[in-house]
PDB file of N, CA and C in Angstrom:
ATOM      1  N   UNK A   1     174.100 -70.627  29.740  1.00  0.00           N
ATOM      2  CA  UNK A   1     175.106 -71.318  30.492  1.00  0.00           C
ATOM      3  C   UNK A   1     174.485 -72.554  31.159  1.00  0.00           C
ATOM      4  N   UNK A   2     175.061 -73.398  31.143  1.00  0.00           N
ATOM      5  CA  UNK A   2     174.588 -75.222  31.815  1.00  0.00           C
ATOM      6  C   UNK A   2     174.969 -75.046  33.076  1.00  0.00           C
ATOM      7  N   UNK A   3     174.192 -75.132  33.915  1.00  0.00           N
ATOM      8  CA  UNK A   3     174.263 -75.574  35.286  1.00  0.00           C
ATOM      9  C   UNK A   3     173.875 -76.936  35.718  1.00  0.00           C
ATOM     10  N   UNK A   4     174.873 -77.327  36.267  1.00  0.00           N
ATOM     11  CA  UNK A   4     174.980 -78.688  36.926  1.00  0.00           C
ATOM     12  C   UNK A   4     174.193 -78.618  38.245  1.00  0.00           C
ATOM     13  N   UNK A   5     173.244 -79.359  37.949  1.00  0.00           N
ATOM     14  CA  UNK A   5     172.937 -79.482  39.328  1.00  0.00           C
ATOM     15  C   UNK A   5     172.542 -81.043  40.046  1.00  0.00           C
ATOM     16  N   UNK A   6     172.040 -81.587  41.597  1.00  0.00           N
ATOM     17  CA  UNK A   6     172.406 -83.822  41.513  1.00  0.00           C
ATOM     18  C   UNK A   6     173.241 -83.321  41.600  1.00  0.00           C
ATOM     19  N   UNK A   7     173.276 -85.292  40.695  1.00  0.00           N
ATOM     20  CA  UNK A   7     174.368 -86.134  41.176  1.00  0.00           C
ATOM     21  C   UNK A   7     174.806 -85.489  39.805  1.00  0.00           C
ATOM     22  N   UNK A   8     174.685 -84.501  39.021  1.00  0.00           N
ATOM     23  CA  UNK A   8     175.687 -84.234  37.636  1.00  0.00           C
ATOM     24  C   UNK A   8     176.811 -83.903  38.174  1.00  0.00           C
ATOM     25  N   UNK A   9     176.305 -82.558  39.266  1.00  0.00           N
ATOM     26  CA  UNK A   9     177.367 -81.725  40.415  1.00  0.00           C
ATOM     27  C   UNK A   9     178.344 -82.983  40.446  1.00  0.00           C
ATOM     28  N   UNK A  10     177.725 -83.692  41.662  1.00  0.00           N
ATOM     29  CA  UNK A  10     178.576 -84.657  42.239  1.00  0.00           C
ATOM     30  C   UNK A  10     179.252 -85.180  41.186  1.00  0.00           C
ATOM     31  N   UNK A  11     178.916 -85.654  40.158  1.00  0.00           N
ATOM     32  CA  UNK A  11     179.772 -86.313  39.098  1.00  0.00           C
ATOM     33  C   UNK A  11     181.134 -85.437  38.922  1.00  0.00           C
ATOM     34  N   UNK A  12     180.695 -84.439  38.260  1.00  0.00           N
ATOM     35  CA  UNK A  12     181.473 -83.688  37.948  1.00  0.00           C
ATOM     36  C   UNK A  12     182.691 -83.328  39.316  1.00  0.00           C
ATOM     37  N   UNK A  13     182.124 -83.097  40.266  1.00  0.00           N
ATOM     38  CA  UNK A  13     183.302 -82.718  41.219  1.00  0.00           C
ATOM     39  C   UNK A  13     183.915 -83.805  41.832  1.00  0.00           C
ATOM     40  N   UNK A  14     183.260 -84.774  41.945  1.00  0.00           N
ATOM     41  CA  UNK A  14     183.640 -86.417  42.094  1.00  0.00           C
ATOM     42  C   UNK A  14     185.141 -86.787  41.425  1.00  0.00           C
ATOM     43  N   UNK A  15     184.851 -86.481  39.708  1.00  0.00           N
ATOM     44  CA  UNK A  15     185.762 -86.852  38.885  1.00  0.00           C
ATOM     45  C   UNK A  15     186.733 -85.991  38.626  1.00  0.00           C
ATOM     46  N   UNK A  16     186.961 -84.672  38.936  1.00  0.00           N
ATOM     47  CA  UNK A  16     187.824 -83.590  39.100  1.00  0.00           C
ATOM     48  C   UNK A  16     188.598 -84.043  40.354  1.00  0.00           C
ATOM     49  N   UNK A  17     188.222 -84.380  41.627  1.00  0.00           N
ATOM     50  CA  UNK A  17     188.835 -84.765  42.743  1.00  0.00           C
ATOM     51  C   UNK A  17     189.557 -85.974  42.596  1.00  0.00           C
ATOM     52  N   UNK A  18     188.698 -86.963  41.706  1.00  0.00           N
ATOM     53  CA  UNK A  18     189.449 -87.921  41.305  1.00  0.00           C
ATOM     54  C   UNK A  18     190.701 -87.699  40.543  1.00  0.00           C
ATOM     55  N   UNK A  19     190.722 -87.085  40.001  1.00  0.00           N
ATOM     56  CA  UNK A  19     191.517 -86.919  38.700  1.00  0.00           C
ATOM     57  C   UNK A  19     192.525 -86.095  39.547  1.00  0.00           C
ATOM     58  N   UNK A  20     192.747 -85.205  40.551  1.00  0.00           N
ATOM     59  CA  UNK A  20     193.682 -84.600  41.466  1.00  0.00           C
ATOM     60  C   UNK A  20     194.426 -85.983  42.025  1.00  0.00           C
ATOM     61  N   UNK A  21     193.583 -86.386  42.724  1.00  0.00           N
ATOM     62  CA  UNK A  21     194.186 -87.730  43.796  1.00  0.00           C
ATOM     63  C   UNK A  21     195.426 -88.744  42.869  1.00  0.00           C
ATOM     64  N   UNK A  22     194.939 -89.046  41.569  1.00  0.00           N
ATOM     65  CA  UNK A  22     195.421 -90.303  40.656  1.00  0.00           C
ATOM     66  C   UNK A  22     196.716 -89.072  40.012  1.00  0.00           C
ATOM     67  N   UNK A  23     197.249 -88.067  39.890  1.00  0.00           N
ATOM     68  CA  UNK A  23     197.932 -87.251  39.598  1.00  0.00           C
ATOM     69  C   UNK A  23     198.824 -87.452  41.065  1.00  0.00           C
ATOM     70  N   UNK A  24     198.680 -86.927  41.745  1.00  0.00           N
ATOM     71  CA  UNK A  24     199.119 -86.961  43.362  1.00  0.00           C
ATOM     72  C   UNK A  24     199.374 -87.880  43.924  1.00  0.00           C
ATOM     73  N   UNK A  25     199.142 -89.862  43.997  1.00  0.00           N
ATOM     74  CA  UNK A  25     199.366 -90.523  44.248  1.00  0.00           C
ATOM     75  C   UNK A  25     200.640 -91.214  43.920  1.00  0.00           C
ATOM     76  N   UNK A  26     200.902 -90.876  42.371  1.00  0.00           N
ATOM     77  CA  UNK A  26     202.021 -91.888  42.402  1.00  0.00           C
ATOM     78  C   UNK A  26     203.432 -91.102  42.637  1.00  0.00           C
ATOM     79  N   UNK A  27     203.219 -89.677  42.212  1.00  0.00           N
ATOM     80  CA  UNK A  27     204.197 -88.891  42.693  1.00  0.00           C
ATOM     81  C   UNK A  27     204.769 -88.358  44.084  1.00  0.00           C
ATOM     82  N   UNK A  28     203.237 -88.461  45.118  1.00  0.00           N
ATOM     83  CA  UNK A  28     203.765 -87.972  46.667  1.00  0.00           C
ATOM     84  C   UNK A  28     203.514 -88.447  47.677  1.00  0.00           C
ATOM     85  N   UNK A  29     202.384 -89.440  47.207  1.00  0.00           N
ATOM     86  CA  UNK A  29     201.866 -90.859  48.656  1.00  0.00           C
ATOM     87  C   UNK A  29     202.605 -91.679  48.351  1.00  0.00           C
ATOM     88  N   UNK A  30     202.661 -92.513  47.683  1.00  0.00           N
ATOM     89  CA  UNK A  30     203.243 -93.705  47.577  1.00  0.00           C
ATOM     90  C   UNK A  30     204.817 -93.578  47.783  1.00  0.00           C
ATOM     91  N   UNK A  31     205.410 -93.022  46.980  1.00  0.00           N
ATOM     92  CA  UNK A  31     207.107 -92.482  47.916  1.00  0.00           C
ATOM     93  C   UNK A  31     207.526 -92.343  49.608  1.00  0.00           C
ATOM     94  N   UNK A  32     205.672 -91.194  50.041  1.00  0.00           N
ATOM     95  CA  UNK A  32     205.715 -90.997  51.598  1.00  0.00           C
ATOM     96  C   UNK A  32     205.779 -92.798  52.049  1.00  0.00           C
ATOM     97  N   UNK A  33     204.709 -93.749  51.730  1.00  0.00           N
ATOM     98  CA  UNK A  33     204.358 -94.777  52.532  1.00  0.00           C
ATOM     99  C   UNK A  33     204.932 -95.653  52.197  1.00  0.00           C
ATOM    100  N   UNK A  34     206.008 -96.150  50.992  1.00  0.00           N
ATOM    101  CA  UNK A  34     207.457 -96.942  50.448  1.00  0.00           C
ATOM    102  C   UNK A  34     208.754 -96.733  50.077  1.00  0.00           C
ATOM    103  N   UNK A  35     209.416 -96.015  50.920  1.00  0.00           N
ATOM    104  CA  UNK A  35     210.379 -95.194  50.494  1.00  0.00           C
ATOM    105  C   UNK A  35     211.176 -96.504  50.184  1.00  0.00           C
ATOM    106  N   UNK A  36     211.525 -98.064  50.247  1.00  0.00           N
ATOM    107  CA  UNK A  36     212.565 -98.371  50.689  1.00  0.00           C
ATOM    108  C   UNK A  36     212.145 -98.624  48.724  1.00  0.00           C
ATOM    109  N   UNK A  37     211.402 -98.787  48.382  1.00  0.00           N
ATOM    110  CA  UNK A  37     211.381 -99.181  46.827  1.00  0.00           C
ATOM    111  C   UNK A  37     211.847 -98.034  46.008  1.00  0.00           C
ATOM    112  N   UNK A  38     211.932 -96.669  46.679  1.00  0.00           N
ATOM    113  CA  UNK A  38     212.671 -95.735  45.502  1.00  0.00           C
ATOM    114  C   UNK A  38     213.864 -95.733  45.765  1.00  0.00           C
ATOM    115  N   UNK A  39     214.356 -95.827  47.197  1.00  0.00           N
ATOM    116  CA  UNK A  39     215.387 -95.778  47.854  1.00  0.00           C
ATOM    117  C   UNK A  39     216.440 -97.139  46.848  1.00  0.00           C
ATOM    118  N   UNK A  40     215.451 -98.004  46.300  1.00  0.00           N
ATOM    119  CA  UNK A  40     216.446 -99.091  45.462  1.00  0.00           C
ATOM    120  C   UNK A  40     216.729 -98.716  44.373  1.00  0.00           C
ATOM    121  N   UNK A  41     215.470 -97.753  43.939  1.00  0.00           N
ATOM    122  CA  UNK A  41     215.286 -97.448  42.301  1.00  0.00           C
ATOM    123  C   UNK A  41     216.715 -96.478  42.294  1.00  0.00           C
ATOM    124  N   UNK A  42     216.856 -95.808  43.515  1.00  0.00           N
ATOM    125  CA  UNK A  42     218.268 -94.541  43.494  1.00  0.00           C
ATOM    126  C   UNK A  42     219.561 -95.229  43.706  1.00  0.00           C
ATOM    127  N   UNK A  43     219.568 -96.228  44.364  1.00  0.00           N
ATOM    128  CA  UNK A  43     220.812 -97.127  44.097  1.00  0.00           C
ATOM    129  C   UNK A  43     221.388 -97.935  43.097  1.00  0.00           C
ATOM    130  N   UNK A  44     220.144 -97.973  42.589  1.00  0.00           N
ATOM    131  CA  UNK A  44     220.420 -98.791  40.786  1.00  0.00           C
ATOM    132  C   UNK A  44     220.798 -97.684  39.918  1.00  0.00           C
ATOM    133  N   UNK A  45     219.945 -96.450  40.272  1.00  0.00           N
ATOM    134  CA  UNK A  45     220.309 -95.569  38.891  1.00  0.00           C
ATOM    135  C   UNK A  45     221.945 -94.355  38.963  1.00  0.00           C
ATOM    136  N   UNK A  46     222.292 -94.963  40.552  1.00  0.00           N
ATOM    137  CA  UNK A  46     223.285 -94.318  40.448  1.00  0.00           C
ATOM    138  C   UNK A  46     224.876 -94.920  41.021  1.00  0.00           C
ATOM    139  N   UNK A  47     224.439 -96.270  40.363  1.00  0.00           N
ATOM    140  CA  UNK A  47     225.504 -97.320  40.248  1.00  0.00           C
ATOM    141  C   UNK A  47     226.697 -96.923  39.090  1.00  0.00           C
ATOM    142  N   UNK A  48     227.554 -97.142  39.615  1.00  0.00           N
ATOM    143  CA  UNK A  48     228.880 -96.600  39.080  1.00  0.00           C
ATOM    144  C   UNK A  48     229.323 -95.226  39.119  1.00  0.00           C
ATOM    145  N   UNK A  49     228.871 -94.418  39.578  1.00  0.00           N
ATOM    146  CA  UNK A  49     229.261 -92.908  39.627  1.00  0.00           C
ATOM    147  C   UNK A  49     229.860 -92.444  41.096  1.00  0.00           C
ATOM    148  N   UNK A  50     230.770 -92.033  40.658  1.00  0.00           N
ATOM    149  CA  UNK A  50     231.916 -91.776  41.907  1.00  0.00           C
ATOM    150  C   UNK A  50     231.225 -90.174  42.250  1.00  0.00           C
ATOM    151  N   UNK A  51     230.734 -89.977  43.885  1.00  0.00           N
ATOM    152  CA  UNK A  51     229.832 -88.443  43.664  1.00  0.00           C
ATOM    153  C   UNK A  51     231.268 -87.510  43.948  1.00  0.00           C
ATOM    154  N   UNK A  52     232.412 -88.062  44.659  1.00  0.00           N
ATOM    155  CA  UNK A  52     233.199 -86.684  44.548  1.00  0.00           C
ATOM    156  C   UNK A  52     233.435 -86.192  43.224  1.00  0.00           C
ATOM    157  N   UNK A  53     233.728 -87.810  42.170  1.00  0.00           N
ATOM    158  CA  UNK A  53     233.891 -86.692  40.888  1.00  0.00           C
ATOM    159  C   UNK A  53     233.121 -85.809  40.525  1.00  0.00           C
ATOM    160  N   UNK A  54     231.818 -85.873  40.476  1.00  0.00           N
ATOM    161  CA  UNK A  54     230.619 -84.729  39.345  1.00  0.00           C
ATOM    162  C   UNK A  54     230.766 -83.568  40.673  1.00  0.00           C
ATOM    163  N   UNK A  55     230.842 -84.142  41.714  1.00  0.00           N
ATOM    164  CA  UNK A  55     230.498 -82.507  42.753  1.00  0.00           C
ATOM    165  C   UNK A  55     231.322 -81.321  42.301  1.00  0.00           C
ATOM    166  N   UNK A  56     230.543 -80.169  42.195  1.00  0.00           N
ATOM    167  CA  UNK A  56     230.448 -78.583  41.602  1.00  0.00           C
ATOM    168  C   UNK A  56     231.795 -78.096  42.505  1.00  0.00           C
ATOM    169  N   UNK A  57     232.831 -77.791  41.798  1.00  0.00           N
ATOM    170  CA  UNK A  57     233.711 -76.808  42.715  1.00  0.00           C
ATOM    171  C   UNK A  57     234.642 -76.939  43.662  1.00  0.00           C
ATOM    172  N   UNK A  58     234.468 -78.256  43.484  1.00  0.00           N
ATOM    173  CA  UNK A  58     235.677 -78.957  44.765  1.00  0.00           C
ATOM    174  C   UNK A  58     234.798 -78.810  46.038  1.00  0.00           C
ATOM    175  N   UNK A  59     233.475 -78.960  45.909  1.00  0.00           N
ATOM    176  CA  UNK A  59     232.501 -78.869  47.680  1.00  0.00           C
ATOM    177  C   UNK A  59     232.678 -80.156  47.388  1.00  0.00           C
ATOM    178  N   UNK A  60     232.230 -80.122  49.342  1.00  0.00           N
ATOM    179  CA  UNK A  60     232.319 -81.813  49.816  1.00  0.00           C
ATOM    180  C   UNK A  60     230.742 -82.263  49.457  1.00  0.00           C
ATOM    181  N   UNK A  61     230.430 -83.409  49.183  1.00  0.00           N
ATOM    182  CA  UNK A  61     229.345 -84.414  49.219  1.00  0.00           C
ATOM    183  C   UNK A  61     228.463 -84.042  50.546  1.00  0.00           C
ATOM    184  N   UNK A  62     227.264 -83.613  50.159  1.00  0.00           N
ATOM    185  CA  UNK A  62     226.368 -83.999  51.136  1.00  0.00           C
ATOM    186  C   UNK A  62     226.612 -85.045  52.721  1.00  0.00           C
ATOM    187  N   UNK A  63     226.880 -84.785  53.883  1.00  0.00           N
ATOM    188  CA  UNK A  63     226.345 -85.826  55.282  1.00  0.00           C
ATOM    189  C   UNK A  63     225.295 -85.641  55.891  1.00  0.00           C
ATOM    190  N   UNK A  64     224.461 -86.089  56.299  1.00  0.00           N
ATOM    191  CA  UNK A  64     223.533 -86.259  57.378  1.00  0.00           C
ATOM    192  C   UNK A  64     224.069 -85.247  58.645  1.00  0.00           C
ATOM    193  N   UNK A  65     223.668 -84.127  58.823  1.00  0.00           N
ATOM    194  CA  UNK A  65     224.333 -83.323  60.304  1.00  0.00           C
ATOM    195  C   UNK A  65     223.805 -83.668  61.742  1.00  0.00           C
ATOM    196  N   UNK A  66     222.801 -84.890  61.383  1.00  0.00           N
ATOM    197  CA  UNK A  66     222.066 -85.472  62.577  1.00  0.00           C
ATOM    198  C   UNK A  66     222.493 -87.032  62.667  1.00  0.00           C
ATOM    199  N   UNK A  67     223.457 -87.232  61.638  1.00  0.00           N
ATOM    200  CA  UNK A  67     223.710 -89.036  61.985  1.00  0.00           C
ATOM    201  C   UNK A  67     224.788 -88.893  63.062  1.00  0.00           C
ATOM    202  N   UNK A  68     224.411 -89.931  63.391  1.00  0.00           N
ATOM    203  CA  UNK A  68     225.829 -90.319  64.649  1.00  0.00           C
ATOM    204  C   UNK A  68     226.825 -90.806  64.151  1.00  0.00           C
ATOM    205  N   UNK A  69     227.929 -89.913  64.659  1.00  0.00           N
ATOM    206  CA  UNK A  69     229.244 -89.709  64.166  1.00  0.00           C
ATOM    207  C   UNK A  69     229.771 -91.743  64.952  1.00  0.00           C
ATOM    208  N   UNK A  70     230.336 -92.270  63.444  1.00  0.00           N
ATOM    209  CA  UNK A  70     230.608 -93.948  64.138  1.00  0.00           C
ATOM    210  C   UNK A  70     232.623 -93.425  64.257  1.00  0.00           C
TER     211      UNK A  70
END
């Protein structure tokens, strides 16, 4: 059996950690620290769709239970 030992170690766990982070970045940091750029990407992709029509069952649409009632 090969044992790593150095900077192989480090390599090796270096580039495993790396390889977590670059998986994890574009899916759950970058959304946390720019929301207003997906927030556009969801207004473009759900241009033209009326949500009472597709809603399941005759339920009402999603509100905010913390927005202030205007």
């Amino acid at each position: 059996m090969l044992l790593l030992k150095g900077w192989r170690y480090a390599a090796v766990v270096g580039g495993l950690t790396g390889l977590i982070f670059a998986a994890i970045y574009p899916t759950i940091i970058d959304p946390y620290f720019h929301p207003e750029k997906w927030q556009k990407f969801q207004k473009i992709g759900r241009e033209g769709i009326n949500r009472e029509d597709i809603q399941p069952g005759g339920m009402k649409v999603w509100t905010d239970p913390f927005a202030k009632k205007e």
